[in-house]
Protein backbone atom coordinates (compact mmCIF):
# COMPACT_ATOMS: atom_id res chain seq x y z
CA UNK A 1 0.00 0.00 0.00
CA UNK A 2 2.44 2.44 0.94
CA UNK A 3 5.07 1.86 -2.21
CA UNK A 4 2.67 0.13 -4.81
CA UNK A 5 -1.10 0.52 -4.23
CA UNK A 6 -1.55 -2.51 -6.78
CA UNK A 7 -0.29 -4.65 -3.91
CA UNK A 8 -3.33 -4.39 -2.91
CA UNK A 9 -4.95 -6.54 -5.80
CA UNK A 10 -3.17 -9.63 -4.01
CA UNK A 11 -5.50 -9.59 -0.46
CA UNK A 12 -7.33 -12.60 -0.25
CA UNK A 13 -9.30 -12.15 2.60
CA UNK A 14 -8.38 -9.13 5.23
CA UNK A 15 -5.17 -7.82 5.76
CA UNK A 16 -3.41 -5.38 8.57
CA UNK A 17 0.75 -4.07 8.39
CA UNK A 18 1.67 -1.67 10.91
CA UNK A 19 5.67 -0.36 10.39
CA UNK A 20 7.16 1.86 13.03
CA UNK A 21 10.83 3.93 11.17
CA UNK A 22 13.20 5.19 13.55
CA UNK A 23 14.56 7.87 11.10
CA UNK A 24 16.82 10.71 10.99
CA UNK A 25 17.42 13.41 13.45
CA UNK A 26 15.30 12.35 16.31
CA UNK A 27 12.26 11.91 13.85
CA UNK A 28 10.17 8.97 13.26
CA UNK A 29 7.64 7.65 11.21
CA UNK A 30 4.20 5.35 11.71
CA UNK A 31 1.81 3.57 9.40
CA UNK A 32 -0.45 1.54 9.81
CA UNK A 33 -3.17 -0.12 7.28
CA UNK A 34 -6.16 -2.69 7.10
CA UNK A 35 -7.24 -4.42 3.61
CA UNK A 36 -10.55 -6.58 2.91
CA UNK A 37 -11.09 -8.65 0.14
CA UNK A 38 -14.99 -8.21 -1.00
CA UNK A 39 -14.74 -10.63 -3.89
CA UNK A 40 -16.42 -9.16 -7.52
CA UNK A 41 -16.02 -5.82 -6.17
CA UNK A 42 -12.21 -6.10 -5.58
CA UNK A 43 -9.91 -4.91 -2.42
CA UNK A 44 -10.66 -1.55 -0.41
CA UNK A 45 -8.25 -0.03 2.65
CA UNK A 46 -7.65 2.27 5.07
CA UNK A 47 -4.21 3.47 5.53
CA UNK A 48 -2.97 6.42 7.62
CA UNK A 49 1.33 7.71 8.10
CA UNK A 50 2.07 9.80 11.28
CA UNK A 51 5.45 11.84 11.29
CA UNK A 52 7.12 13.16 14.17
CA UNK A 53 9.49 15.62 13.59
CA UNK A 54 10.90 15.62 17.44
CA UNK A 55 11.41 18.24 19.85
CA UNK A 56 11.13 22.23 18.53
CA UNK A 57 11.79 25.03 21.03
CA UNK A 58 10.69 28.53 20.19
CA UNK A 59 11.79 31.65 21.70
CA UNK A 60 10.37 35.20 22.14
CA UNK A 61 11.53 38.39 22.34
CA UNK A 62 11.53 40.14 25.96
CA UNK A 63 13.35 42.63 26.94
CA UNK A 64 12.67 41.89 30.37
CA UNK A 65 14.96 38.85 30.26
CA UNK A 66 18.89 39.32 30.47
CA UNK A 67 19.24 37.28 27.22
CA UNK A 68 16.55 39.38 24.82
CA UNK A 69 14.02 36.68 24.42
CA UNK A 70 12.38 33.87 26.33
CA UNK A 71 11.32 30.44 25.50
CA UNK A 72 7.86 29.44 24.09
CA UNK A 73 5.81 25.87 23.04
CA UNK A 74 6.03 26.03 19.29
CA UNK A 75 2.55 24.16 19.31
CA UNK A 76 2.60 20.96 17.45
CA UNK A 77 5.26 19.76 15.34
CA UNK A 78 3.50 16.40 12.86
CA UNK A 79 2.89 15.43 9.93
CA UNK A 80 -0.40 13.62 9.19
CA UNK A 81 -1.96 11.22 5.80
CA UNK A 82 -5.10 9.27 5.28
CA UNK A 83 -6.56 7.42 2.87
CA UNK A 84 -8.54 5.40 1.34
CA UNK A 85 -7.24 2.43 -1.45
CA UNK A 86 -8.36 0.52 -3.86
CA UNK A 87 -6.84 -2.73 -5.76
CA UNK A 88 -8.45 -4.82 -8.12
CA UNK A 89 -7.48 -8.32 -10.23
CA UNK A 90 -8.09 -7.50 -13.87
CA UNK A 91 -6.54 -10.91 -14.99
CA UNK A 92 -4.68 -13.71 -12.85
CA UNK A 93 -1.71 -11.45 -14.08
CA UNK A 94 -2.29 -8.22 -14.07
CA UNK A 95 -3.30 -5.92 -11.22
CA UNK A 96 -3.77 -2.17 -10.58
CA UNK A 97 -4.36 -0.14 -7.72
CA UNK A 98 -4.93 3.66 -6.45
CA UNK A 99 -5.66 5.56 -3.35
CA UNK A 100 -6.91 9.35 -2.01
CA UNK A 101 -5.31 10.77 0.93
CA UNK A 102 -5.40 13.89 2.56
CA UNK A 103 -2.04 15.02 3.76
CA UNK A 104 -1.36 17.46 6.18
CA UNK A 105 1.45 19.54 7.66
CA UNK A 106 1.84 21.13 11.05
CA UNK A 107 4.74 23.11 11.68
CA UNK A 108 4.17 24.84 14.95
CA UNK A 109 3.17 28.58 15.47
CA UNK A 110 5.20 31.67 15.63
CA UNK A 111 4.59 35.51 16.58
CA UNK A 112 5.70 38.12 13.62
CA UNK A 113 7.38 41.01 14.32
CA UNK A 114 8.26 43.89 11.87
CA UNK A 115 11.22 45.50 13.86
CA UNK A 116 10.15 45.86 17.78
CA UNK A 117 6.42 45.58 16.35
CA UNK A 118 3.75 42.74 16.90
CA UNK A 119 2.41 41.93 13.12
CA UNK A 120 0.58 38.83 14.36
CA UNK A 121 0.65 36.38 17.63
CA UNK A 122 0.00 32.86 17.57
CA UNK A 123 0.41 32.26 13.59
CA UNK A 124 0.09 28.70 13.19
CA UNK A 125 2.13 27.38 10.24
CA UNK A 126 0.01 24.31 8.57
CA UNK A 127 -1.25 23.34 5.52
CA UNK A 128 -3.31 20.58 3.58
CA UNK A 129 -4.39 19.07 0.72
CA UNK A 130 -5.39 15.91 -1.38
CA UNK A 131 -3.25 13.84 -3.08
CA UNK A 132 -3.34 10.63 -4.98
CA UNK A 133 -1.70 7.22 -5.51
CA UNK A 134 -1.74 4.78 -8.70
CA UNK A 135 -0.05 1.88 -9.33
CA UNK A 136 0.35 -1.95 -11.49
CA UNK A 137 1.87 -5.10 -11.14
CA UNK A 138 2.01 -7.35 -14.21
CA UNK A 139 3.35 -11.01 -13.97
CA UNK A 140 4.64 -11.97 -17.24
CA UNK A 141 4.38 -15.40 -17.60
CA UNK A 142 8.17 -15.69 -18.35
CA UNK A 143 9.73 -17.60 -15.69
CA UNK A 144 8.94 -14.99 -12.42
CA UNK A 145 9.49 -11.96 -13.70
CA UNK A 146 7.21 -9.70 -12.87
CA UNK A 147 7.13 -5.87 -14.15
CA UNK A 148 5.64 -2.78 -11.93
CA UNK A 149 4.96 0.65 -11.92
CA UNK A 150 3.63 3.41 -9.62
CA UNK A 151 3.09 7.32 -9.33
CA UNK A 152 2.74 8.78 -5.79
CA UNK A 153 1.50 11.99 -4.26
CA UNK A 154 0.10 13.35 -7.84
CA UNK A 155 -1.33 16.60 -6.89
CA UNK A 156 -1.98 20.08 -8.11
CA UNK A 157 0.18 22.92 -7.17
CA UNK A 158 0.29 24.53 -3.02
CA UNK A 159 -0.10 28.37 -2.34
CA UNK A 160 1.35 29.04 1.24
CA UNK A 161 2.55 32.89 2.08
CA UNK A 162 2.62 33.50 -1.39
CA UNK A 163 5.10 31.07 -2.93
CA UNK A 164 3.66 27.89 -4.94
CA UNK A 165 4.92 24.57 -4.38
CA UNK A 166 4.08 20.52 -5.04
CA UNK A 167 4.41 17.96 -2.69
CA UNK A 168 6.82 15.43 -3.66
CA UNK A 169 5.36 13.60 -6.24
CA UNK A 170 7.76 10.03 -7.28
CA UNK A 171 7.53 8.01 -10.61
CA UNK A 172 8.73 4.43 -10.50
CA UNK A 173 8.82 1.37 -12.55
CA UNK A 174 10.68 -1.58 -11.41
CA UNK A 175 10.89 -5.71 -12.28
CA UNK A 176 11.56 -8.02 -10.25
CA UNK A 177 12.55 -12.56 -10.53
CA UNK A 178 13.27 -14.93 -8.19
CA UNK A 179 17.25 -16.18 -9.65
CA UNK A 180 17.20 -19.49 -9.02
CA UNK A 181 14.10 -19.64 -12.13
CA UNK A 182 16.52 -17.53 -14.67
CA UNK A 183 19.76 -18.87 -13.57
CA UNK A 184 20.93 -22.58 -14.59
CA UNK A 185 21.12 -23.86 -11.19
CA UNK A 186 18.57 -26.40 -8.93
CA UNK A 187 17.98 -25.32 -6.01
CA UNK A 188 14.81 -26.59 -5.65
CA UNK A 189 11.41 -25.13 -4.22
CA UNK A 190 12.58 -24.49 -0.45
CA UNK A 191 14.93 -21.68 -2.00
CA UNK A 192 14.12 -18.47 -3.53
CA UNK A 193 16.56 -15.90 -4.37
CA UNK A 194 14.53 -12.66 -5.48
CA UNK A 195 16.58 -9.66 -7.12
CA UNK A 196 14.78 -6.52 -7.86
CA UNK A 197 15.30 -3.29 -10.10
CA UNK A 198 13.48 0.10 -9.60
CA UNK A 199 14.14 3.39 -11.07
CA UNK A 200 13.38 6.49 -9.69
CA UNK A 201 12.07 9.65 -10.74
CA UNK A 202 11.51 12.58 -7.97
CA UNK A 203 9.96 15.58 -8.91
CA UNK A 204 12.21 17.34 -6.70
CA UNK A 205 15.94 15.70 -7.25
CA UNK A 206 17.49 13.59 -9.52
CA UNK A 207 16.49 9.97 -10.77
CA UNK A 208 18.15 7.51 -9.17
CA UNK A 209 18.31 3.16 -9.04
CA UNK A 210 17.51 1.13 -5.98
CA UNK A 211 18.84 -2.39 -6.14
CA UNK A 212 17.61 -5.27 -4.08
CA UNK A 213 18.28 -8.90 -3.24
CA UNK A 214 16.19 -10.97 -0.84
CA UNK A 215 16.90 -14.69 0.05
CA UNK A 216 13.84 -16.69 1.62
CA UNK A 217 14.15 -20.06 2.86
CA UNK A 218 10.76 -22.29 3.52
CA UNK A 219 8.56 -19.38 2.93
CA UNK A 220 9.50 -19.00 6.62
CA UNK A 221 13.29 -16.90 7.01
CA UNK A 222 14.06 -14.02 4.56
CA UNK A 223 17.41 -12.22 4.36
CA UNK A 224 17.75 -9.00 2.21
CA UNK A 225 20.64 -6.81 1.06
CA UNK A 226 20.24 -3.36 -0.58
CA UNK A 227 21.71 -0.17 -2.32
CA UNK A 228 20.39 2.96 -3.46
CA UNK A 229 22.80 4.84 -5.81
CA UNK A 230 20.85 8.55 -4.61
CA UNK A 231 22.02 8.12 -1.23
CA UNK A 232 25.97 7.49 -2.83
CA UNK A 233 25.39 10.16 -5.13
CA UNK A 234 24.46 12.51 -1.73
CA UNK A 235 27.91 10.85 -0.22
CA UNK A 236 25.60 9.98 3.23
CA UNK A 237 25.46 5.89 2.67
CA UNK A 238 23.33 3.50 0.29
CA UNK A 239 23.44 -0.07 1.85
CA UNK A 240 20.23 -1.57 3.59
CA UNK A 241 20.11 -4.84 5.51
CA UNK A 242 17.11 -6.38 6.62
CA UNK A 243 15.52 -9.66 8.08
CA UNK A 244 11.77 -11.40 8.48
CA UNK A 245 10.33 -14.16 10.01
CA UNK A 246 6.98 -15.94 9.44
CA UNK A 247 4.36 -15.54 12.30
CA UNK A 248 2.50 -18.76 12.51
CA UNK A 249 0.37 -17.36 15.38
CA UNK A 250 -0.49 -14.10 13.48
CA UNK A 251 -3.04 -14.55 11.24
CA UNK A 252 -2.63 -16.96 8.51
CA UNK A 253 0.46 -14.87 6.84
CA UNK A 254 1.84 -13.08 9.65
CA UNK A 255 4.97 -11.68 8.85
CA UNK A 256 7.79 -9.40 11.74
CA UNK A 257 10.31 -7.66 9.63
CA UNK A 258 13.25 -5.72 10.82
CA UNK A 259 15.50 -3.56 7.92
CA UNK A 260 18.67 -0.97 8.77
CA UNK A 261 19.73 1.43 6.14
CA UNK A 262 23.08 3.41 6.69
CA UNK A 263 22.85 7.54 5.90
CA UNK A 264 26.59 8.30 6.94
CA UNK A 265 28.64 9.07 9.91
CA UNK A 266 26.84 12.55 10.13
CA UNK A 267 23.26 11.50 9.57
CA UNK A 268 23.61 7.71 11.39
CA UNK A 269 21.55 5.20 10.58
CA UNK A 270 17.94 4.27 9.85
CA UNK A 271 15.94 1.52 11.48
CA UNK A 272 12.65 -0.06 10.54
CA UNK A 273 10.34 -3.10 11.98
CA UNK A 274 6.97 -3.99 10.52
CA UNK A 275 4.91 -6.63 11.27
CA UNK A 276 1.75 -7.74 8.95
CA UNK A 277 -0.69 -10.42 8.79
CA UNK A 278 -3.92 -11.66 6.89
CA UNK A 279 -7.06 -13.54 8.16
């Protein structure tokens, strides 16, 4: 849902994922989403992402303190999306997907001054607006390769204190095959080796490749190694490392995931754990 909406085309019955990032900076990042299957009519979710941008502190001016200002609550500091997604089977190989979402931005408030005058007190700094999703996945039939594509946060132009603006609306396409089908090797159905390709074209910066290679044994233990040539190309990192598990106890599919990205020795690192399920 939240890198493909055509994923969604794939939900047998009901579905929930719920990822918690750890990012940058003291920031962080939640989603959370529920799927249901409803046969002929296809697959409909709900899907929400909460950021929290950390700590702010705000200061005032006063002349009665021996510094020239004092310090203030900035207000609330988030970020806020939800939506609503739809996925659908056209054939039993190609699927397509798309979701609305209103996105909002909350950057605290602030008093204006024009030299030692009060303009405005209290100013809060937000704004909002809707935004959409669309996405495919077609299976081939050649071996397992399987092609996709996706366009996120489409969305007309923002007007805030005068200056326009667009959110940051992504264009990728990607394929994906499980090795062990293309290469001339037996490993035999308990192994699956599954590279992935996706290209990347911000609005905003750029394009850039992501490369991915994920090793699951048993349908049970996955291992997965990637690199992102746009972090390299920003000189702050681009290898990921990640793990899952299968959750027998969690639904019928339940999944725990845990993934680690490296952004450089001035930026840290980047951790991630999901967990996800259907029922």
């Amino acid at each position: 849902m939240f890198y493909n909406p055509a994923g969604l085309a794939s939900v047998q019955n009901r579905a929930f994922f719920f990822n918690y990032t750890d990012w940058i900076a003291d920031m962080s990042v939640a989603n959370a989403a529920i799927a249901w299957n409803t046969g002929a009519y296809g697959v409909f979710s709900l899907h929400t992402q909460m950021m929290n941008y950390g700590d702010f502190h705000g200061t005032a001016i006063s002349e009665a303190d021996p510094r020239g200002y004092t310090d203030v609550d900035v207000g609330d500091v988030a970020g806020l999306a939800l939506g609503l997604g739809y996925g659908y089977q056209m054939t039993d190989k190609f699927g397509l997907g798309g979701s609305i979402k209103y996105v909002n931005q909350k950057l605290g408030s602030n008093d204006t001054y024009t030299g030692d005058a009060l303009d405005e007190a209290g100013k809060q700094n937000k704004i909002g607006t809707v935004a959409f999703d669309f996405g495919t996945i077609y299976e081939t039939g050649i071996r397992s390769v399987v092609l996709a594509m996706s366009i996120r946060n489409y969305s007309g132009q923002q007007l805030y204190e005068n200056e326009e603006f667009g959110i940051p609306q992504t264009y990728k396409i990607g394929v994906s095959a499980n090795l062990f089908e293309l290469l001339p090797v037996s490993m035999g159905s308990d192994h699956c080796a599954m590279l992935a390709l996706e290209g990347v074209d911000p609005a905003d910066r750029p394009e850039f490749m992501n490369y991915g290679l994920e090793y699951t044994y048993m349908e049970k233990f996955s291992l997965r190694g990637g690199w992102s040539t746009q972090r390299r190309e920003d000189g702050i990192g681009g290898l990921s490392l990640g793990a899952g598990v299968k959750l027998g106890s969690v639904g019928t599919n339940g999944r725990l995931d845990f993934s680690y990205s490296d952004f450089g020795s001035v930026l840290g690192s980047v951790m991630r754990v999901s967990i996800g399920g259907s029922f």
